[in-house]
Protein backbone atom coordinates (compact mmCIF):
# COMPACT_ATOMS: atom_id res chain seq x y z
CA UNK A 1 21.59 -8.05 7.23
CA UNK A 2 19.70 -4.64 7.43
CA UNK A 3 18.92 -2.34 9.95
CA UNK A 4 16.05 -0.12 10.83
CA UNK A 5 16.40 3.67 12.32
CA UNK A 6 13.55 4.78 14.36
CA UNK A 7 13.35 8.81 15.20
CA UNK A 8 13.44 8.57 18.87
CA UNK A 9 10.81 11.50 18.98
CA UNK A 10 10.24 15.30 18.43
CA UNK A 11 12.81 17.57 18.73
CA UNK A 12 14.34 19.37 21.98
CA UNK A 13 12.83 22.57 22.43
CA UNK A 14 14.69 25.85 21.24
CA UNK A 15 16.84 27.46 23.48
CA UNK A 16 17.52 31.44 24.43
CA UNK A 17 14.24 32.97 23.26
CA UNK A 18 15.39 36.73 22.47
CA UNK A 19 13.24 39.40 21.31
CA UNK A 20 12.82 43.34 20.80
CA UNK A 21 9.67 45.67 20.06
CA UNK A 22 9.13 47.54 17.04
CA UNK A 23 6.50 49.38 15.48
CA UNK A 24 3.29 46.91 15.87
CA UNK A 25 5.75 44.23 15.78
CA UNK A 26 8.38 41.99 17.81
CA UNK A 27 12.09 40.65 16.52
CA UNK A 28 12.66 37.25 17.51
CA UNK A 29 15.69 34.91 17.24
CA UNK A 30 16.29 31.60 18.78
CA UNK A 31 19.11 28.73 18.99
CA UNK A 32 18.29 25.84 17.16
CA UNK A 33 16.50 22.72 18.45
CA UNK A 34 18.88 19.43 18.53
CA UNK A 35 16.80 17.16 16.16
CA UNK A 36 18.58 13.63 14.58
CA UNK A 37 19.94 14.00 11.39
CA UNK A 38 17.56 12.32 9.55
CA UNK A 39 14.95 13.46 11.25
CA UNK A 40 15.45 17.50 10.97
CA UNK A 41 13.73 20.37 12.28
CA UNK A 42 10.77 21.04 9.12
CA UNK A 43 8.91 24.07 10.88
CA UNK A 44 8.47 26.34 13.78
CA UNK A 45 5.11 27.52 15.67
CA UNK A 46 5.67 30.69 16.84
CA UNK A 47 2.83 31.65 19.55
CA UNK A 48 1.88 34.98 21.94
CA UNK A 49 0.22 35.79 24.66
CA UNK A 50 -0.73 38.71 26.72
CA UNK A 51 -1.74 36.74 29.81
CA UNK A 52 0.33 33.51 29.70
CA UNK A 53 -2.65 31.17 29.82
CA UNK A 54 -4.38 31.93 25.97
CA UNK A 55 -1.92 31.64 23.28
CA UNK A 56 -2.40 32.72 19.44
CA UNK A 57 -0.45 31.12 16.64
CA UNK A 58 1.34 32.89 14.24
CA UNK A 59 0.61 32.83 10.53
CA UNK A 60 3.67 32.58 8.85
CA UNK A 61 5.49 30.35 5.88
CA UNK A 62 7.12 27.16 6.91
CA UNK A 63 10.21 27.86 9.09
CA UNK A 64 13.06 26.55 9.49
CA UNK A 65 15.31 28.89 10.65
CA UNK A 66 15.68 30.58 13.62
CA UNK A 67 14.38 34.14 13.63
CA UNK A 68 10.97 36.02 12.61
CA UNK A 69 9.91 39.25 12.64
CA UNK A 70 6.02 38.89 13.96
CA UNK A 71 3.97 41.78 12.40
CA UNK A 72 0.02 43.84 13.30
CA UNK A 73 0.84 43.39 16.97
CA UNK A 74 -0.82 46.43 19.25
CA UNK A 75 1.57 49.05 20.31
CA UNK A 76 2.27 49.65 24.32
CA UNK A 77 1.34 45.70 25.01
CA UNK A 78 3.08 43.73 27.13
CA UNK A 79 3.42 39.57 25.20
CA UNK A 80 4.82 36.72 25.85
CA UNK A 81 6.41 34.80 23.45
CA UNK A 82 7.13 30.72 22.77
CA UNK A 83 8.26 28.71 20.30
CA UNK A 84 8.02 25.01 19.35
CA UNK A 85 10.40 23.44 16.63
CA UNK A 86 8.75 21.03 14.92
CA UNK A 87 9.96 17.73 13.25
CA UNK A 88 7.74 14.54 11.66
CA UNK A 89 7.94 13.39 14.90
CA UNK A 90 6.32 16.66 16.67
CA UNK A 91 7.35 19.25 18.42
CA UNK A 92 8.26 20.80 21.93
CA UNK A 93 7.39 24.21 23.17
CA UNK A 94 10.36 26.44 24.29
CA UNK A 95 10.91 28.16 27.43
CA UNK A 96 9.41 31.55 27.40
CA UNK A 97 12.58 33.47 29.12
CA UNK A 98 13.71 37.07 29.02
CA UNK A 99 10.16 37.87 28.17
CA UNK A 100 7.58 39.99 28.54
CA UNK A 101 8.35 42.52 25.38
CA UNK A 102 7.22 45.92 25.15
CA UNK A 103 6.43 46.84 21.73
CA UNK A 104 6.88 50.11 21.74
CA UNK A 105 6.08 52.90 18.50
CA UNK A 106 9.75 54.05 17.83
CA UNK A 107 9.22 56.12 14.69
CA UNK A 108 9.20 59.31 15.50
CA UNK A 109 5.43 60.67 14.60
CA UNK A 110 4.90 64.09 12.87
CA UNK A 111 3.98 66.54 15.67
């Protein structure tokens, strides 16, 4: 006798999207998507937006954690954030909560 698993699908989406601002950049953590066991969370596609309606990816190695620091972002500008964990199966976008960010210059320039 054998028996066959199927992956029932793509991952949940992550869970309590947190971020801060930083000098032309934005912290973000996350809680981890449920994905089976043999069927784990591979990567994460980390996206922004200033309006809510065009999104830009962003370039980074694979990811499988749950945290990223996103870098060259414009001081002063209000983004959104979201996040999709990805599996072999696909992925599922997150809910963008506790967002917008202000990224906001916090070293102190020379006067």
């Amino acid at each position: 006798m054998s028996i066959t698993v199927i992956p029932v699908g793509p991952p949940t989406a992550p869970t309590n999207l947190t971020g801060r601002g930083g000098d032309s950049s934005a912290i973000l953590q996350w809680e981890p998507a449920y994905s089976a066991s043999d069927d784990p969370v591979v990567d994460h596609v980390v996206q922004y937006s200033i309006d809510g309606d065009n999104w830009k990816t962003v370039e980074h190695e694979v990811l499988a954690g749950t945290a990223l620091t996103v870098t060259g972002l414009v001081n002063e500008t209000t983004l959104r954030f979201r996040v999709m964990a990805v599996n072999e199966q696909g992925g599922r976008t997150s809910v963008v909560r506790g967002l917008p960010w202000w990224l906001v210059n916090r070293i102190n320039q020379p006067a």
